[in-house]
Protein backbone atom coordinates (compact mmCIF):
# COMPACT_ATOMS: atom_id res chain seq x y z
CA UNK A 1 15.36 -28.05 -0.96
CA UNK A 2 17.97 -27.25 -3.16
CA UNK A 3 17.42 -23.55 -3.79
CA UNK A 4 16.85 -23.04 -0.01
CA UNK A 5 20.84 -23.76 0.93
CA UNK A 6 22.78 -20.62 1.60
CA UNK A 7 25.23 -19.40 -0.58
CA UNK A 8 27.50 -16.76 -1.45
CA UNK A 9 26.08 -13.64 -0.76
CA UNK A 10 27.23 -11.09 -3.88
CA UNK A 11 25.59 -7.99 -2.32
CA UNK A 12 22.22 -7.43 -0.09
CA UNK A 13 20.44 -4.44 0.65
CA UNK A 14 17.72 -3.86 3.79
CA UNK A 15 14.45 -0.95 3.36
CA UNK A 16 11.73 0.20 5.49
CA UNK A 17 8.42 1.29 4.02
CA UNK A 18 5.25 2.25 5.12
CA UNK A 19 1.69 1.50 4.06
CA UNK A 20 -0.69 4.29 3.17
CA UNK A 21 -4.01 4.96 3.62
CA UNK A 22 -5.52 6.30 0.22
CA UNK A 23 -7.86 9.30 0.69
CA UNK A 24 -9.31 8.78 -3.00
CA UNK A 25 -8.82 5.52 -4.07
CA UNK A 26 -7.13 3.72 -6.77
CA UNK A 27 -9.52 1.02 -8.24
CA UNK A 28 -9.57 -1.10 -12.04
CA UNK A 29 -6.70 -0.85 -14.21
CA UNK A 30 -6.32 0.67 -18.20
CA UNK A 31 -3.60 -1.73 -18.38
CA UNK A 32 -3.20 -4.60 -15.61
CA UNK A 33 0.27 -6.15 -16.83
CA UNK A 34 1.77 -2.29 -16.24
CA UNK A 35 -0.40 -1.67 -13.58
CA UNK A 36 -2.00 0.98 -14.85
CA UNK A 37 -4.54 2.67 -12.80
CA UNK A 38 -8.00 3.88 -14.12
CA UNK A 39 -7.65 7.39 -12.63
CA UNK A 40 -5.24 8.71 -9.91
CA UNK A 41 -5.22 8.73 -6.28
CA UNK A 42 -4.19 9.93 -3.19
CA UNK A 43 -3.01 8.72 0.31
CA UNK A 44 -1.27 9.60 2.82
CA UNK A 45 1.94 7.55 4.25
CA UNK A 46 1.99 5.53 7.11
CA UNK A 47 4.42 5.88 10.09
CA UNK A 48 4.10 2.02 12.22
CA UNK A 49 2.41 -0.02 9.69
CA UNK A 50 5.65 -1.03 7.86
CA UNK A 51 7.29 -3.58 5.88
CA UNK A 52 11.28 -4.10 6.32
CA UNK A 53 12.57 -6.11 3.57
CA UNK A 54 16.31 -7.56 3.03
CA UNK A 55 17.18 -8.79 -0.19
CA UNK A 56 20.16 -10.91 -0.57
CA UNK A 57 21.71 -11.77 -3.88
CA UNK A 58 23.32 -15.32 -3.70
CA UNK A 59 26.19 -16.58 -5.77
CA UNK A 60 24.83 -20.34 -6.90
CA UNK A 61 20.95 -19.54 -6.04
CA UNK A 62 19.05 -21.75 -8.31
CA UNK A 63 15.47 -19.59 -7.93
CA UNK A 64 14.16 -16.70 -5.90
CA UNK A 65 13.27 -17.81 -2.64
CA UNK A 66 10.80 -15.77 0.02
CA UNK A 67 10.53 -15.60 3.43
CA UNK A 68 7.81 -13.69 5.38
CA UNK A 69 7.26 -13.11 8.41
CA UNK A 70 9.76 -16.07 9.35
CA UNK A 71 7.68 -18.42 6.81
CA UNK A 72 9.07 -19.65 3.59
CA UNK A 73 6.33 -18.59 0.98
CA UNK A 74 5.67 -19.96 -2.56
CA UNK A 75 2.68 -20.14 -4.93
CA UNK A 76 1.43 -16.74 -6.14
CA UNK A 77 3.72 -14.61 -3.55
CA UNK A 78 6.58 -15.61 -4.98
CA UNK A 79 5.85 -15.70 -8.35
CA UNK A 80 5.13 -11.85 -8.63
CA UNK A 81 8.26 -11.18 -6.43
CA UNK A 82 10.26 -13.31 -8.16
CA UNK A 83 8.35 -11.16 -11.76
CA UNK A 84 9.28 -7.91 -9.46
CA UNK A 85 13.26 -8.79 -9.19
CA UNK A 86 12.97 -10.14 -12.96
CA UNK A 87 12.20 -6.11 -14.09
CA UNK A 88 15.07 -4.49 -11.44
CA UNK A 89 17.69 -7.06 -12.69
CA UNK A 90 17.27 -6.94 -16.49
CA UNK A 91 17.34 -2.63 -15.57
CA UNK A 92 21.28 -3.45 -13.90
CA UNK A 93 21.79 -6.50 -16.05
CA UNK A 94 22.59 -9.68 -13.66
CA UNK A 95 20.84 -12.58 -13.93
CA UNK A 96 21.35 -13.28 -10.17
CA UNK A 97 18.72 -14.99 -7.71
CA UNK A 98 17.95 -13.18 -4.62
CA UNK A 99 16.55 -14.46 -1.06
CA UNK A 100 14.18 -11.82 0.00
CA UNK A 101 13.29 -12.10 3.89
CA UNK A 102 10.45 -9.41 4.70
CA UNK A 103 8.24 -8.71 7.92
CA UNK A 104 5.37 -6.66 8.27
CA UNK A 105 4.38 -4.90 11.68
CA UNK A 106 0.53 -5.06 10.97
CA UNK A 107 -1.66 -7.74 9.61
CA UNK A 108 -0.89 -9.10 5.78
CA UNK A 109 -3.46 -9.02 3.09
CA UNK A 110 -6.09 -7.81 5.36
CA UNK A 111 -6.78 -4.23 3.58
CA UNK A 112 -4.17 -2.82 5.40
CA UNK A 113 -2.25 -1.85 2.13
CA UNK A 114 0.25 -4.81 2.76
CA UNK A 115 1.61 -4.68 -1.03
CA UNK A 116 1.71 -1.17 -1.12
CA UNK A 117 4.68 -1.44 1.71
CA UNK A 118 6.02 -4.65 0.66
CA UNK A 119 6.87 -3.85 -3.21
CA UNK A 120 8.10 -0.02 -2.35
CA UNK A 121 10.45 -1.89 0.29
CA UNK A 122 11.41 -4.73 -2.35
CA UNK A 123 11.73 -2.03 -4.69
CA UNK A 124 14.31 -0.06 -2.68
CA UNK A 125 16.44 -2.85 -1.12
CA UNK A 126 16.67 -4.63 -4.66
CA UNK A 127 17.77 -1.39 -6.24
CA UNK A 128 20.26 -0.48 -3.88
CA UNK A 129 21.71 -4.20 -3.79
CA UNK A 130 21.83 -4.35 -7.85
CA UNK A 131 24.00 -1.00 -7.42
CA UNK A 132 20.99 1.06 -9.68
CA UNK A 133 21.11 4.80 -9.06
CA UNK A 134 17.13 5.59 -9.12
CA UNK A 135 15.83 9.21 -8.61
CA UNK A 136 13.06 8.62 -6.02
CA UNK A 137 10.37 9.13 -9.10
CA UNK A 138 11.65 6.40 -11.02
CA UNK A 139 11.79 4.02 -7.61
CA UNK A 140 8.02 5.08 -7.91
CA UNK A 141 7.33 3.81 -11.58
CA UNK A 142 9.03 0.60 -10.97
CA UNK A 143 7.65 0.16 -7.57
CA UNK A 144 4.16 0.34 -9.27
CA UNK A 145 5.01 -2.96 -11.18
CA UNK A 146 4.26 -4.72 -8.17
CA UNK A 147 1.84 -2.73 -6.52
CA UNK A 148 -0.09 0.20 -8.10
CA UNK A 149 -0.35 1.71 -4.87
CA UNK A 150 3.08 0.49 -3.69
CA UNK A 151 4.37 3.60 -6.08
CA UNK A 152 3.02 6.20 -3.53
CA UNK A 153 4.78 4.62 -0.57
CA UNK A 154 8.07 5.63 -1.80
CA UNK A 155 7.28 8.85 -0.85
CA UNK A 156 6.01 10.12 2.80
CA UNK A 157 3.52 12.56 3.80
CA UNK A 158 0.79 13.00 1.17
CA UNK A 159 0.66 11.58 -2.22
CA UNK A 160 -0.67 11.40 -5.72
CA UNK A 161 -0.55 9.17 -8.06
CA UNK A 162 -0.63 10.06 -11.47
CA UNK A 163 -1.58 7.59 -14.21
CA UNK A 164 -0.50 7.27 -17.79
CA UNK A 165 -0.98 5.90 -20.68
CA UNK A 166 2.46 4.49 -20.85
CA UNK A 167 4.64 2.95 -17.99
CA UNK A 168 7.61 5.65 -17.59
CA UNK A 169 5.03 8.23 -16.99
CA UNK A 170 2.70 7.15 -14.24
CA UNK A 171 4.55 7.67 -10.83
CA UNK A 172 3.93 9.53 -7.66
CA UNK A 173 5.09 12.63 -6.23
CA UNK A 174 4.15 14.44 -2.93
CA UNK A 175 1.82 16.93 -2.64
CA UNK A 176 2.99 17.89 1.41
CA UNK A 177 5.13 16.60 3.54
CA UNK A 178 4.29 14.40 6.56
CA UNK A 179 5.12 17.53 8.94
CA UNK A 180 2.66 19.75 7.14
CA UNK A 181 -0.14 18.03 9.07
CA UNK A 182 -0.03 15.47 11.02
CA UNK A 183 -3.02 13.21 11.40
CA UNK A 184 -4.13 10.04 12.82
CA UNK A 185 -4.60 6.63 11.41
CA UNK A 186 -6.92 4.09 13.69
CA UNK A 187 -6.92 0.98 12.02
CA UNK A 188 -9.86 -1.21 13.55
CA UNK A 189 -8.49 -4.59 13.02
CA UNK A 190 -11.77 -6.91 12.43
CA UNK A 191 -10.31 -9.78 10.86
CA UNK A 192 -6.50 -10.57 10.28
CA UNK A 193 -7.52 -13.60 8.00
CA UNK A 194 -5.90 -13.28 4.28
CA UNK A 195 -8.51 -11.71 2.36
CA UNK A 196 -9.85 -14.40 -0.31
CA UNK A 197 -9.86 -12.20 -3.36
CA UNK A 198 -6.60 -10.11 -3.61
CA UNK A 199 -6.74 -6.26 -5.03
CA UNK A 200 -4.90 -7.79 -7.92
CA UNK A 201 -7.94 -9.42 -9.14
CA UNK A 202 -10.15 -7.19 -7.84
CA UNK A 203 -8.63 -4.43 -10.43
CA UNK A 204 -9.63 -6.55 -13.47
CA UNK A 205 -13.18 -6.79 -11.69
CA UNK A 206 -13.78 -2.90 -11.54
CA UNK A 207 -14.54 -2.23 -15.30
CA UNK A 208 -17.78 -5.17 -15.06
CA UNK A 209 -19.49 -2.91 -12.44
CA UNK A 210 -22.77 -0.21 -13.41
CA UNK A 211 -21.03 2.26 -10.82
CA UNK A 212 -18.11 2.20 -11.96
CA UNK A 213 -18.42 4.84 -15.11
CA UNK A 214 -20.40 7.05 -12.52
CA UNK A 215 -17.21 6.50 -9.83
CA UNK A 216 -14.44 7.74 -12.72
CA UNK A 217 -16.30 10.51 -13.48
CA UNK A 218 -16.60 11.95 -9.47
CA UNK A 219 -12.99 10.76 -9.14
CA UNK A 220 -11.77 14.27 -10.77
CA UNK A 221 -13.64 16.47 -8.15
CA UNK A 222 -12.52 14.35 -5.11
CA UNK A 223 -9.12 14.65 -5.83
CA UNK A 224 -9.15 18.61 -6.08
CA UNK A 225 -10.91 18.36 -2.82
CA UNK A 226 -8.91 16.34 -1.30
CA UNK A 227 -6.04 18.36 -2.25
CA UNK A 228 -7.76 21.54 -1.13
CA UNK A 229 -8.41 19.88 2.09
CA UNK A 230 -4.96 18.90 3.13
CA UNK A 231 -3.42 21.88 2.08
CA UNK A 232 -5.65 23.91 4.35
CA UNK A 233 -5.61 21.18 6.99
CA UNK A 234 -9.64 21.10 6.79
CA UNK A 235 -10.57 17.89 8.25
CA UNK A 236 -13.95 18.14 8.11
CA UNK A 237 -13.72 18.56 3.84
CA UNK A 238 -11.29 15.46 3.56
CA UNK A 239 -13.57 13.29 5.98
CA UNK A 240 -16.42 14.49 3.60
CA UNK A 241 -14.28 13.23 0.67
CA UNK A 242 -12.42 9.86 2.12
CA UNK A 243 -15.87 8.67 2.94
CA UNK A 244 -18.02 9.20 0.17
CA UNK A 245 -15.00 7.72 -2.25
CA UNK A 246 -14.52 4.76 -0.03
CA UNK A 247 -18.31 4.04 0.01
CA UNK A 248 -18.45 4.56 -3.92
CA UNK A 249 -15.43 2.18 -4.47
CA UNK A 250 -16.60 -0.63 -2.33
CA UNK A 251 -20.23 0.00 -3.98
CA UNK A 252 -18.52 -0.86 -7.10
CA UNK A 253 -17.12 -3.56 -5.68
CA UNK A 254 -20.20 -4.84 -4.23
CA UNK A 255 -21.55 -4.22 -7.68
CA UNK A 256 -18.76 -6.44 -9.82
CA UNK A 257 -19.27 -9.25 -11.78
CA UNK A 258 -18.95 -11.69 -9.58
CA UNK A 259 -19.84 -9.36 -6.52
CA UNK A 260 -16.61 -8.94 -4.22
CA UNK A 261 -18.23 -8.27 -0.10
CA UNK A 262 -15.00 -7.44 1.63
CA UNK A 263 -17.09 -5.76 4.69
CA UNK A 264 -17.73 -7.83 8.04
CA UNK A 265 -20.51 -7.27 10.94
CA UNK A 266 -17.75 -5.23 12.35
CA UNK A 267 -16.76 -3.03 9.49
CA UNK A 268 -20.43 -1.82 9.74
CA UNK A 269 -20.63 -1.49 13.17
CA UNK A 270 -17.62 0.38 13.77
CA UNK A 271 -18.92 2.95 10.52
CA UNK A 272 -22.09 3.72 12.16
CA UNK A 273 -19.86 4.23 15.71
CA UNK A 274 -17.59 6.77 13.63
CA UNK A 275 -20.84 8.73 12.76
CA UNK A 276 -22.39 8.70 16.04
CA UNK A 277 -19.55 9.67 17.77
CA UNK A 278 -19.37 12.69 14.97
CA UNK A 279 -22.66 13.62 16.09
CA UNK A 280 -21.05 13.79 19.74
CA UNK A 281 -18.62 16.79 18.76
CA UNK A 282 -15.23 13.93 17.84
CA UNK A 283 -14.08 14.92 14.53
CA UNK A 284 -13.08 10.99 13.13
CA UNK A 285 -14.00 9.65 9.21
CA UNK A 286 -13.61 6.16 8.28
CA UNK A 287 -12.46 4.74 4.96
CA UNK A 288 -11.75 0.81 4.41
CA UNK A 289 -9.54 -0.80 1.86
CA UNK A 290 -9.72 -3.43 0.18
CA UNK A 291 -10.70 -5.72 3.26
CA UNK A 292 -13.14 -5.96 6.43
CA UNK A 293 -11.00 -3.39 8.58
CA UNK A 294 -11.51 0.36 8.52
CA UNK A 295 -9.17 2.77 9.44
CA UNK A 296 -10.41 5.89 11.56
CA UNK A 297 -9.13 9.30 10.30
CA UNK A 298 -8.93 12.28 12.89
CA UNK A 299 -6.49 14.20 14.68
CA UNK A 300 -3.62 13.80 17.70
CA UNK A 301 -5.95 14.73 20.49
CA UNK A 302 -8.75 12.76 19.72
CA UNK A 303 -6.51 8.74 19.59
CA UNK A 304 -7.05 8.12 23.13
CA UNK A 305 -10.41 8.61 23.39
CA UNK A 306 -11.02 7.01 19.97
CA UNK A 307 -9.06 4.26 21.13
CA UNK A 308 -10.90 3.60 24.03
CA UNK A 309 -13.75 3.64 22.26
CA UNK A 310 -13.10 1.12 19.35
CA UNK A 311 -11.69 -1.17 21.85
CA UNK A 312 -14.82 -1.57 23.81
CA UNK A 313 -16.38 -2.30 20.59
CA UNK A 314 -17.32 -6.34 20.18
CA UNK A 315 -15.97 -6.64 16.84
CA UNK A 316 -12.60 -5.35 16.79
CA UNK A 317 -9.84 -7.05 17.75
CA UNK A 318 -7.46 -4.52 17.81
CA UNK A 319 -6.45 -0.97 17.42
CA UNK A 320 -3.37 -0.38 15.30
CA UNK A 321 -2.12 3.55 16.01
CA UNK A 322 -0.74 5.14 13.54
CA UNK A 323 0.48 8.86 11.99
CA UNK A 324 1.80 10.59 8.93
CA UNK A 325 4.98 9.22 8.09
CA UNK A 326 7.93 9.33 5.98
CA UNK A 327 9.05 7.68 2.75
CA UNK A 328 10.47 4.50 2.18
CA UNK A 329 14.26 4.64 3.27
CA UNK A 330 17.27 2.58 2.95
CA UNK A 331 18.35 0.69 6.58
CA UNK A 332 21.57 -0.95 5.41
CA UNK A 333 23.20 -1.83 2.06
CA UNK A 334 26.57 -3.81 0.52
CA UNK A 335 26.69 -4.13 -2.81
CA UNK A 336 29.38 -5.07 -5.16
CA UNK A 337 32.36 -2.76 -6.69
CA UNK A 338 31.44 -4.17 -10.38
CA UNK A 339 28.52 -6.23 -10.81
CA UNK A 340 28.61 -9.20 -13.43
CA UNK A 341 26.10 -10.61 -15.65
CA UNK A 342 26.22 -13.87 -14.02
């Protein structure tokens, strides 16, 4: 095709992000075209389970194009990338069309917080090839555009994200930094499939639940918990929390209109594992995404043995490690002396 030849390149720009793992979840939407979330959340940033995403602005580019991982993408994808790009260049004022190639290092659309680490990454490289001069909060509120949760992955360590009523004011900011306390992240991998109802419209399904007025009004105390928690590096108070607000999400979920059942045989086997091996003196908490895999919270010297231990379990395919990490960072960048509007 046409829009696929190589041109010019005007400027390009490469960033690393991570996914995060949110401790008290963001679910539903006050406003889904800003991405508005119903009440904040918190989560703490990945260190492996990243997205590295070069975008390329090309003289003569007829439309966006998208590659990931090594596979040119349209439909949907590219439509809210190409939506993404659309905000970033009217902010610097070109009108150019960018090739964006991105990878992930963990399974896509899985409930592994793939968007989260795609649009903070897309968010950074486009801003640094446009030549825009973002403080790290506003890369937050226009990261959010694409991914509510992508706005918390700008930063590392732990992070909240505070909603608003209007777009410039709902953004993230860390609440400790990844070498304040470093924990674990197992991710039990039970399917790698493409989950068949994105978090996108899962958002607009939140409000049609029962639970859900009884979830918003709990949300309040699990945050301040959660903060307590990793502030005095209590594990056993933020497994308490991260479990009980991941069970009352997806029981909202479950609880939509029509009923969205992300969990798998495995997602409930490998919950009631988590608990009996809690009984057996290994501090570990699950939580679970949006998706069939759940990700095992617990501390440094308990992976191994964890690891062993989801591995001999018949439903998981794999064990991804990870640990706190850092905030989304730029890997290489060329942009113009003076941009032009064409």
């Amino acid at each position: 095709m046409e829009t696929h030849r190589r041109g010019e390149t005007i400027s390009q720009a490469t960033a690393q992000a991570g996914a995060n793992i949110a401790f008290v979840k963001y679910w539903g939407n006050r406003d889904d075209a800003l991405r508005l979330p119903l009440t904040n959340s918190l989560s703490m940033t990945l260190d492996t389970a990243v997205t590295i995403t070069t975008v390329m602005f090309e003289q003569g580019l007829a439309q966006d194009v998208l590659v990931l991982n090594e596979q040119v993408v349209g439909g949907e994808a590219l439509t809210r990338v190409a939506r993404h790009l659309d905000h970033l260049r009217q902010l610097a004022g070109v009108s150019w069309r960018a090739r964006v190639i991105s990878r992930n290092t963990f399974p896509t659309g899985a409930g592994i917080a793939s968007s989260a680490s795609a649009f903070a990454a897309l968010t950074v490289a486009a801003a640094a090839a446009l030549g825009l001069s973002l403080s790290p909060r506003e890369l937050s509120v226009w990261a959010r555009l694409g991914s509510g949760s992508a706005a918390r992955s700008i930063f590392g360590g732990y992070v909240e994200l505070h909603t608003a009523a209007r777009h410039e004011d709902a953004w993230a900011h860390p609440i400790a930094p990844p070498e304040h306390w470093r924990l674990a992240d197992l991710v039990a991998v039970i399917s790698r499939e493409h989950k068949s109802v994105g978090s996108t419209g899962g958002h607009r399904l939140a409000t049609t639940s029962p639970l859900n007025v009884a979830r918003l009004a709990h949300v309040h105390t699990a945050l301040a918990q959660a903060r307590s928690a990793i502030l005095a590096r209590d594990l056993e108070m933020l497994g308490d929390v991260l479990e009980q607000d991941a069970l009352t999400m997806h029981a909202v979920m479950m609880t939509s209109q029509p009923s969205l059942l992300y969990w798998e045989p495995g997602t409930v086997a490998v919950m009631h594992a988590v608990r009996r091996w809690r009984q057996e003196g290994i501090p570990a908490y699950f939580t679970i995404d949006a998706g069939p895999n759940v990700h095992i919270i617990t501390e440094p010297a308990h992976v191994t043995a964890l690891q062993d231990r989801l591995r001999e379990l018949p439903f998981v395919q794999d064990v991804i490690v990870c640990y706190t990490g850092a905030g989304a960072r730029l890997l290489d960048v060329s942009t113009p002396t003076t941009p032009s509007p064409t």
